[in-house]
C-alpha atoms as a PDB file:
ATOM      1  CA  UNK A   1     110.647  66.070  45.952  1.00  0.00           C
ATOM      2  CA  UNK A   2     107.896  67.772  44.427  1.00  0.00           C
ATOM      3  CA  UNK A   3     107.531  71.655  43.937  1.00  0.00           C
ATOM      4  CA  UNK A   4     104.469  71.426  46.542  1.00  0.00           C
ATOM      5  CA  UNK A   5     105.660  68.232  48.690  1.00  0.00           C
ATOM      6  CA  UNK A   6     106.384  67.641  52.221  1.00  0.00           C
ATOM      7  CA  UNK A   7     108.697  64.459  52.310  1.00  0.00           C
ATOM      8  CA  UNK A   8     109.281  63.434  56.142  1.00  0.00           C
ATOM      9  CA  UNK A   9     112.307  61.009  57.028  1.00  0.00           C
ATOM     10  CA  UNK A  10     111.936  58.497  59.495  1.00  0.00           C
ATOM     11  CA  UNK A  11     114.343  56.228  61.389  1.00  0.00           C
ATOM     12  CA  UNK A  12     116.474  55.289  64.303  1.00  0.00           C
ATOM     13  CA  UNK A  13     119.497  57.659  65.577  1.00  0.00           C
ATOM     14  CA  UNK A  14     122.717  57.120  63.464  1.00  0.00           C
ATOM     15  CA  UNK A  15     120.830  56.490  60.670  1.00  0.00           C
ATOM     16  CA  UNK A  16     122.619  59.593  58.157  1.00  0.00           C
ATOM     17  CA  UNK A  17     118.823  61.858  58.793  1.00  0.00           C
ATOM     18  CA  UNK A  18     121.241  64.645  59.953  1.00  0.00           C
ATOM     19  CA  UNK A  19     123.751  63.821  57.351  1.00  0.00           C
ATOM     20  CA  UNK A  20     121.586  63.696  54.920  1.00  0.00           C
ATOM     21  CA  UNK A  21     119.876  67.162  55.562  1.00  0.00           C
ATOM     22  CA  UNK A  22     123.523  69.245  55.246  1.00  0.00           C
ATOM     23  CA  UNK A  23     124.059  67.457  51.701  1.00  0.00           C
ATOM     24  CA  UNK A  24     120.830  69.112  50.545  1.00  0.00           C
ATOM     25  CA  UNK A  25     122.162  71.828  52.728  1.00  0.00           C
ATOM     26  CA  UNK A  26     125.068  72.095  50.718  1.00  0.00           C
ATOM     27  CA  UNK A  27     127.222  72.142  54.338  1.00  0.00           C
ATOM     28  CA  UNK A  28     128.766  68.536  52.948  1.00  0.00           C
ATOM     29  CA  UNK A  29     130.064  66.993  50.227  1.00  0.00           C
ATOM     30  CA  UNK A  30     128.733  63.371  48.808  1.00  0.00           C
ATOM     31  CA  UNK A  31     131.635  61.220  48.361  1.00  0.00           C
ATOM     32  CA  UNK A  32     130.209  59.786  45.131  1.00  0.00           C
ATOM     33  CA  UNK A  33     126.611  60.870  43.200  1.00  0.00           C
ATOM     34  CA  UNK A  34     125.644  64.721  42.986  1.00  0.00           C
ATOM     35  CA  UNK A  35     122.438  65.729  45.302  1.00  0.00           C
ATOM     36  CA  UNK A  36     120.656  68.586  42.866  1.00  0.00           C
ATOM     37  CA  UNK A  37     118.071  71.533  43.799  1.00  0.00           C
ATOM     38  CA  UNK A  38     116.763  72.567  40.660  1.00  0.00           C
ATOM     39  CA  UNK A  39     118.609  71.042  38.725  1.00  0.00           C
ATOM     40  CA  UNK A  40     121.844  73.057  40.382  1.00  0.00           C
ATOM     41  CA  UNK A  41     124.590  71.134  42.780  1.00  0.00           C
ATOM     42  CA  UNK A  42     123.357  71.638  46.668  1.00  0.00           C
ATOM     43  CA  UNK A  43     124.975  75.011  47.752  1.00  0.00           C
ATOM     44  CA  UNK A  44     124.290  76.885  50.814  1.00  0.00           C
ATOM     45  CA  UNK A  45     121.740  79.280  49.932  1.00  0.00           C
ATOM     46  CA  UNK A  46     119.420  76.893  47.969  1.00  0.00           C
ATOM     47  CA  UNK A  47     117.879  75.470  50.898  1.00  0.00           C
ATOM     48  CA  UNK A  48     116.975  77.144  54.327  1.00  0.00           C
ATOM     49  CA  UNK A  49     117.106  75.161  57.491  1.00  0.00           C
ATOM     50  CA  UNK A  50     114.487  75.178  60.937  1.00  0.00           C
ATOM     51  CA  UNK A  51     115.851  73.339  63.795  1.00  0.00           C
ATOM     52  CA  UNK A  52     115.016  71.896  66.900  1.00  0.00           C
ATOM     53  CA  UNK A  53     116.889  74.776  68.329  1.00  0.00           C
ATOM     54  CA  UNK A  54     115.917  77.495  66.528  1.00  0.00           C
ATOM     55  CA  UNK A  55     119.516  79.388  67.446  1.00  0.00           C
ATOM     56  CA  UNK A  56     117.774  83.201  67.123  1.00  0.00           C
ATOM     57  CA  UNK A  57     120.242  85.838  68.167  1.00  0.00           C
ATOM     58  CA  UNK A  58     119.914  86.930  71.708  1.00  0.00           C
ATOM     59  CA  UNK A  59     120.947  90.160  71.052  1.00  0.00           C
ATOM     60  CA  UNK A  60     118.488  90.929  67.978  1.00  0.00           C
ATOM     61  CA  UNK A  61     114.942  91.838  67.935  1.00  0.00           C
ATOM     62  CA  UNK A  62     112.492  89.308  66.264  1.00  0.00           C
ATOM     63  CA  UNK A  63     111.895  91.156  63.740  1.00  0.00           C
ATOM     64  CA  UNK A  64     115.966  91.864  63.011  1.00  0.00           C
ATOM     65  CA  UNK A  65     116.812  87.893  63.454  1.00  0.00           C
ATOM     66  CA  UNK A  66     114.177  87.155  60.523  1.00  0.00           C
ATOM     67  CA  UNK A  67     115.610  90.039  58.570  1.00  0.00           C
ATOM     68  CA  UNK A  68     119.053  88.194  58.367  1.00  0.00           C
ATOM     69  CA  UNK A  69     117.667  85.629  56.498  1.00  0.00           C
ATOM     70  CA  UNK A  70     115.811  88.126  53.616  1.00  0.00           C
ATOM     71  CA  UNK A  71     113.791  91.379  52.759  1.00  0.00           C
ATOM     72  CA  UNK A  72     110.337  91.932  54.160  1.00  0.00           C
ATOM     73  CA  UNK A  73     110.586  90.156  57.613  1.00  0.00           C
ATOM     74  CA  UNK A  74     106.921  91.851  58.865  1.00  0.00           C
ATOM     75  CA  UNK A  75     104.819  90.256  56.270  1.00  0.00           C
ATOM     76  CA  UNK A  76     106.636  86.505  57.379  1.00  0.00           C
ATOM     77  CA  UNK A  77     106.531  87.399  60.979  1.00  0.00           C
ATOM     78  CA  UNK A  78     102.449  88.087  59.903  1.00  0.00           C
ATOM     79  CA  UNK A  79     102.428  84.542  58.136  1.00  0.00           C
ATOM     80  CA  UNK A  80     103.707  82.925  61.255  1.00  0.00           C
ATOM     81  CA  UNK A  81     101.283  84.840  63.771  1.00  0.00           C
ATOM     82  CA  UNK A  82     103.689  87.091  65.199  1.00  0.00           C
ATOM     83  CA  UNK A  83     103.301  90.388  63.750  1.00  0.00           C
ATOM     84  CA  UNK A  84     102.815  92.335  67.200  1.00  0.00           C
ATOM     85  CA  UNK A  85     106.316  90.356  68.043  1.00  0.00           C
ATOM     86  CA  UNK A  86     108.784  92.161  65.873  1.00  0.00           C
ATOM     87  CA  UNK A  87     110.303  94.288  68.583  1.00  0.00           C
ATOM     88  CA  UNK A  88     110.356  91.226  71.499  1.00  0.00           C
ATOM     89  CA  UNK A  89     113.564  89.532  72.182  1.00  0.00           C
ATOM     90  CA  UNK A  90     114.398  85.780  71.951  1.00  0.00           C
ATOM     91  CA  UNK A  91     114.242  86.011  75.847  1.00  0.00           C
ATOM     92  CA  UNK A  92     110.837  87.312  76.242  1.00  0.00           C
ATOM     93  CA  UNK A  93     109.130  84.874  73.743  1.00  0.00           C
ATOM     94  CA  UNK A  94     107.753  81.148  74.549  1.00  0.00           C
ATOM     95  CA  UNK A  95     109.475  78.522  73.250  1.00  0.00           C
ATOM     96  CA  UNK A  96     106.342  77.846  70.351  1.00  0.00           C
ATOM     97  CA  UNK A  97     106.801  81.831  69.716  1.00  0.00           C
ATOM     98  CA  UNK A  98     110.680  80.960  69.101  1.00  0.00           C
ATOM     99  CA  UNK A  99     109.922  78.251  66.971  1.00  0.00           C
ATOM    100  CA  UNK A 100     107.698  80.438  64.707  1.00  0.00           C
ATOM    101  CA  UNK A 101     110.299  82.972  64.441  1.00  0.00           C
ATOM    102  CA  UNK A 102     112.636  80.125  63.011  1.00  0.00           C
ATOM    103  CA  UNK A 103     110.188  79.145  60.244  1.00  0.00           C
ATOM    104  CA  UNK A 104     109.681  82.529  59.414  1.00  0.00           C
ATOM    105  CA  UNK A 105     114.005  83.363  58.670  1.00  0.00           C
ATOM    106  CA  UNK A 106     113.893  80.261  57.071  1.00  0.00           C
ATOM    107  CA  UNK A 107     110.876  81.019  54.739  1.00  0.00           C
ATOM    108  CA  UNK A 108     112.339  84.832  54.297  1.00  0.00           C
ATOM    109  CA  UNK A 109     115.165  83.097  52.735  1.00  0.00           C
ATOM    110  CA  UNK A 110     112.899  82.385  49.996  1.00  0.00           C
ATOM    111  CA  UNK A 111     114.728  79.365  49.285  1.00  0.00           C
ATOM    112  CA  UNK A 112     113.075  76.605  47.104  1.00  0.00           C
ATOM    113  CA  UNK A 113     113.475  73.817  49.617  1.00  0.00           C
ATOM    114  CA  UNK A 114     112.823  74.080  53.406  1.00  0.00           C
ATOM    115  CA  UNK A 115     114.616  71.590  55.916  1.00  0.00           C
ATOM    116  CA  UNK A 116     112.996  70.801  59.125  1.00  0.00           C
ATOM    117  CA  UNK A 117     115.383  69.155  61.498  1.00  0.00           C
ATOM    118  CA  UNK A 118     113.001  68.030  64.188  1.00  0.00           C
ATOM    119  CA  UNK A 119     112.050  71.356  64.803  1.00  0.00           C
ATOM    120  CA  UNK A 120     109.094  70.584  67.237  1.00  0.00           C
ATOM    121  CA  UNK A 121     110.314  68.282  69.254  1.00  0.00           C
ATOM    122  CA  UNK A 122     111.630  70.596  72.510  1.00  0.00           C
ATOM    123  CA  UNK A 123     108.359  72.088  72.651  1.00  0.00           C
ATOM    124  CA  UNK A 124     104.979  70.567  74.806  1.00  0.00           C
ATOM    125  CA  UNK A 125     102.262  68.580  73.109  1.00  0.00           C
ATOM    126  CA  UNK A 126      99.494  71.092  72.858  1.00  0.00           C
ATOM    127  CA  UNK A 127     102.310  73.623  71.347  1.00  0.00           C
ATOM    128  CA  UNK A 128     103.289  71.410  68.945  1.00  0.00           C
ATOM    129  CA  UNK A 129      99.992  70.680  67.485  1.00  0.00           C
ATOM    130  CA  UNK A 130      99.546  74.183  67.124  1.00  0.00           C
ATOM    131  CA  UNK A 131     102.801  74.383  65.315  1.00  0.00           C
ATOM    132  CA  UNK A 132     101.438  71.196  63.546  1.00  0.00           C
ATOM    133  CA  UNK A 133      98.737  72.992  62.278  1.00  0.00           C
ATOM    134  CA  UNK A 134     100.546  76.245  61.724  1.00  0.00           C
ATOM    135  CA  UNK A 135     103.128  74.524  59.026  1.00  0.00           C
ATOM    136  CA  UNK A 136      99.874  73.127  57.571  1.00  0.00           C
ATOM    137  CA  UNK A 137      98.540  76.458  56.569  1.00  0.00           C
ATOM    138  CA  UNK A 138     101.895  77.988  55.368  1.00  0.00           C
ATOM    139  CA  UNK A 139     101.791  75.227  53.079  1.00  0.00           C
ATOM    140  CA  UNK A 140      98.551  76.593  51.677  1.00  0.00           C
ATOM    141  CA  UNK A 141      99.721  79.833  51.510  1.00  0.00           C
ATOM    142  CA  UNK A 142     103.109  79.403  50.166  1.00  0.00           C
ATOM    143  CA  UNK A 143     104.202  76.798  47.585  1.00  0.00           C
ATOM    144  CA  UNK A 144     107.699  75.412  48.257  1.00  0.00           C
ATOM    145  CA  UNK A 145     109.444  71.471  48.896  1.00  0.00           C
ATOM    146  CA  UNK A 146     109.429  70.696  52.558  1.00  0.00           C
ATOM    147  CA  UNK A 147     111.753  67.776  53.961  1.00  0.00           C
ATOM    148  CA  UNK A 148     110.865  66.920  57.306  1.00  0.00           C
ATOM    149  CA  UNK A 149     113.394  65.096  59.839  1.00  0.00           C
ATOM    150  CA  UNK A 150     111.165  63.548  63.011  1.00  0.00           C
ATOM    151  CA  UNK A 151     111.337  61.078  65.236  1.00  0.00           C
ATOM    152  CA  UNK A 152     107.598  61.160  66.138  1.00  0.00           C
ATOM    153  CA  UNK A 153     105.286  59.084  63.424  1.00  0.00           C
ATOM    154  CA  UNK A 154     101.771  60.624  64.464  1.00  0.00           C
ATOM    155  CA  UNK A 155     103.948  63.905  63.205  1.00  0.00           C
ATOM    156  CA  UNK A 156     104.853  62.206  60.054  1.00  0.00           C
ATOM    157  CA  UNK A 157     101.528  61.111  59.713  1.00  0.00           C
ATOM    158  CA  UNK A 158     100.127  64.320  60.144  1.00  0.00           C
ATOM    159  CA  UNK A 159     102.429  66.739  57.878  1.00  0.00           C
ATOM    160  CA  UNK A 160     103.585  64.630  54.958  1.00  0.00           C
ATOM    161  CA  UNK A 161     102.578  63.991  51.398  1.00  0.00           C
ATOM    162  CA  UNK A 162     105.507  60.959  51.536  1.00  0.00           C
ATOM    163  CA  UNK A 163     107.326  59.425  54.272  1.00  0.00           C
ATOM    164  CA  UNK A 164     110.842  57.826  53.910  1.00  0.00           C
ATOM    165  CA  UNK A 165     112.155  55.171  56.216  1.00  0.00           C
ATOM    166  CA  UNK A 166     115.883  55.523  56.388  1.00  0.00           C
ATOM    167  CA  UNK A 167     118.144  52.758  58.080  1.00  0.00           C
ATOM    168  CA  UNK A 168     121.446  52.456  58.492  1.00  0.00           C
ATOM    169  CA  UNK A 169     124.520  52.459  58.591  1.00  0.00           C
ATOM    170  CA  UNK A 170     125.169  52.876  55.937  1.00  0.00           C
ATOM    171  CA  UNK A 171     122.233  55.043  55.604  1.00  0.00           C
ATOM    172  CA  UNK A 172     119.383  53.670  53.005  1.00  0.00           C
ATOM    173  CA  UNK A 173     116.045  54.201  52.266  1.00  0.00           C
ATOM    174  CA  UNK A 174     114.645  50.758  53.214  1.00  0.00           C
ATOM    175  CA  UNK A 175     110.735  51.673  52.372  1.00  0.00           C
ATOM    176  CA  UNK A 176     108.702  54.893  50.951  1.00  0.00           C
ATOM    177  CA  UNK A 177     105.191  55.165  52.196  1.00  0.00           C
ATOM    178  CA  UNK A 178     102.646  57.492  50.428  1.00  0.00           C
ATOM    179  CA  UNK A 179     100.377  59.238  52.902  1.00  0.00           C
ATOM    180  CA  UNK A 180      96.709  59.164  51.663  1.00  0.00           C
ATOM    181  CA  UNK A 181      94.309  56.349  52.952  1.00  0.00           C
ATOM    182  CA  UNK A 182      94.137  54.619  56.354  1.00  0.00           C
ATOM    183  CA  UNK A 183      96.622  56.203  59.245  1.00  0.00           C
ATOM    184  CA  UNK A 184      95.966  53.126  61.521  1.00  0.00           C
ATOM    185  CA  UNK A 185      97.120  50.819  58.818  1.00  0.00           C
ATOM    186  CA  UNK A 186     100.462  52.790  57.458  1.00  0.00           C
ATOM    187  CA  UNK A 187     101.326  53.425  61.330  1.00  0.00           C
ATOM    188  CA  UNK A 188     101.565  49.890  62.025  1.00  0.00           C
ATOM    189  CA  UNK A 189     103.764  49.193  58.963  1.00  0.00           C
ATOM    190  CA  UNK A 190     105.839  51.938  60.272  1.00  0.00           C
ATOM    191  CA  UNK A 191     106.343  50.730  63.401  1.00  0.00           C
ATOM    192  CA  UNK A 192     106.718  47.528  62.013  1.00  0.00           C
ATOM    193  CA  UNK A 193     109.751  48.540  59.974  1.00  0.00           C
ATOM    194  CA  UNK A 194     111.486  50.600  62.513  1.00  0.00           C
ATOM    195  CA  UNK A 195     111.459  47.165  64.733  1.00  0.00           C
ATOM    196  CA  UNK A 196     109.402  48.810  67.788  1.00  0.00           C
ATOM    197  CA  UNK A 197     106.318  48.386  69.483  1.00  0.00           C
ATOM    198  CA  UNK A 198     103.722  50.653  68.160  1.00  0.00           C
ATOM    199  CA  UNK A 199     103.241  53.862  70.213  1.00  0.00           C
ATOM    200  CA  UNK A 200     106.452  53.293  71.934  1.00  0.00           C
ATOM    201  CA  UNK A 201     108.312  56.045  69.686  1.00  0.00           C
ATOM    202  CA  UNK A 202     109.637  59.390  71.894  1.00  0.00           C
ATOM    203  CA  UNK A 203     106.389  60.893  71.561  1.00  0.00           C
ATOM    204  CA  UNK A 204     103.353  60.055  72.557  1.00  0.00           C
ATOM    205  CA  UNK A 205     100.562  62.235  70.520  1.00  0.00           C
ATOM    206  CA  UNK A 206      96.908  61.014  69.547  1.00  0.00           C
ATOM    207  CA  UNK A 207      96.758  59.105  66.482  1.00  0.00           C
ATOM    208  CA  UNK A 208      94.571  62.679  65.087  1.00  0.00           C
ATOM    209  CA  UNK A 209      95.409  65.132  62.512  1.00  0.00           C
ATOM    210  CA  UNK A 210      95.656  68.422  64.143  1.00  0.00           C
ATOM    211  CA  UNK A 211      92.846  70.213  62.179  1.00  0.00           C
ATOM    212  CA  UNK A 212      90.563  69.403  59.574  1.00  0.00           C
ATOM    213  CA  UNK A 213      92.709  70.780  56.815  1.00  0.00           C
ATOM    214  CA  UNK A 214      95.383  68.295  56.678  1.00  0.00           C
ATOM    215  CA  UNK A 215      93.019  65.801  55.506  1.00  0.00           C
ATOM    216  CA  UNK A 216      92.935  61.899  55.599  1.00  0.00           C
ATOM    217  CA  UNK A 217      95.985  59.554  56.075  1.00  0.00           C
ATOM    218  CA  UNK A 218      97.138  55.882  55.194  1.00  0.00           C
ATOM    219  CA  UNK A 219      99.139  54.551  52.683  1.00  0.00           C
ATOM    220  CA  UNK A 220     100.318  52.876  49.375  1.00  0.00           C
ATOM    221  CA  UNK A 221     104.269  51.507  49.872  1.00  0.00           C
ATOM    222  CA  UNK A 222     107.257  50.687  48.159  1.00  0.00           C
ATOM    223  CA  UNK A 223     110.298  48.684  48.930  1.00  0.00           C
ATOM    224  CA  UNK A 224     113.925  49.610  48.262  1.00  0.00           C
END
């Protein structure tokens, strides 16, 4: 991935998408080949994970669960939105306001890459879109490598510079699709690939960017 990239990873369940996110996690081991983060061996600490369940702390603050993760958690509560939210508990906060309190320990961490395992999926349309556009501008803001795991291709679509199909097992990269002409056209090869009928992924959301910003969509392809 690039130094200013968002990759997303695409594909059916069993596929390795999980597997392959705690290699560059540094939680597994390959069992042959070397995955490298700056041209270092994938250790925990290089990479800082979001998930679908963001797992905050019950008994912590806001403000203390993003301060495990790094120095300064005010001014990446303030990138997320949440900068009145620093004394709130996970318990009184939405599910969207948990989900910005994940990105923000994971971009305390300062770690070069950020892993997003599905990490808007649990939440409702209209939050996700805002959470759509939200990663959007943090990408502005702050330069970093982004690997995205989703189910949902409008999502892909939406967020990525490059999307990787994966099948398996074994797990493979079967096609790479760069995002940056006609949406319409590269969903339809992406739903062609996956082997299902188009719109009939887990999520149904409106073939539209969520703001301006994140700019047109399509694709050029290659084949593994």
């Amino acid at each position: 991935m690039g130094d200013d990239e968002l990759v997303a990873v695409l594909g059916p369940s069993g596929c390795g998408k999980s597997t392959l996110l705690r290699l560059i996690a540094g939680l597994e081991r390959p069992t042959s080949g070397q995955v490298q983060i700056d041209g270092r061996p994938a250790r925990p600490g290089l990479a800082a994970m979001a998930f679908q369940d963001p797992g905050l702390l019950p008994w912590l603050t806001a403000r203390q669960n993003v301060a495990l993760a790094g120095p300064d958690p005010d001014s990446y509560l303030k990138a997320v939105g949440l900068e009145g939210a620093g004394r709130l508990f996970p318990w009184e906060l939405s599910g969207g306001m948990r989900q910005r309190i994940g990105l923000a320990r994971a971009l305390a961490s300062q770690a070069p890459v950020i892993l997003l395992d599905e990490p808007f999926a649990a939440v409702d349309a209209l939050t996700r879109r805002t959470l759509w556009e939200l990663l959007a501008r943090l990408r502005q803001e702050r330069r970093g490598s982004y690997l995205l795991v989703t189910h949902n291709v409008e999502e892909a679509l939406a967020l990525a510079d490059r999307i990787l199909i994966l099948m398996g097992p074994p797990g493979r990269i079967c096609r790479e699709l760069v995002v940056d002409g006609n949406r319409s056209t590269l969903a339809s090869v992406i739903y062609q690939e996956l082997g299902v009928a188009e719109g009939k992924e887990s999520d149904h959301e409106p073939a539209v960017p969520p703001s301006g910003q994140l700019g047109a969509v399509g694709g050029v392809s290659r084949s593994h």
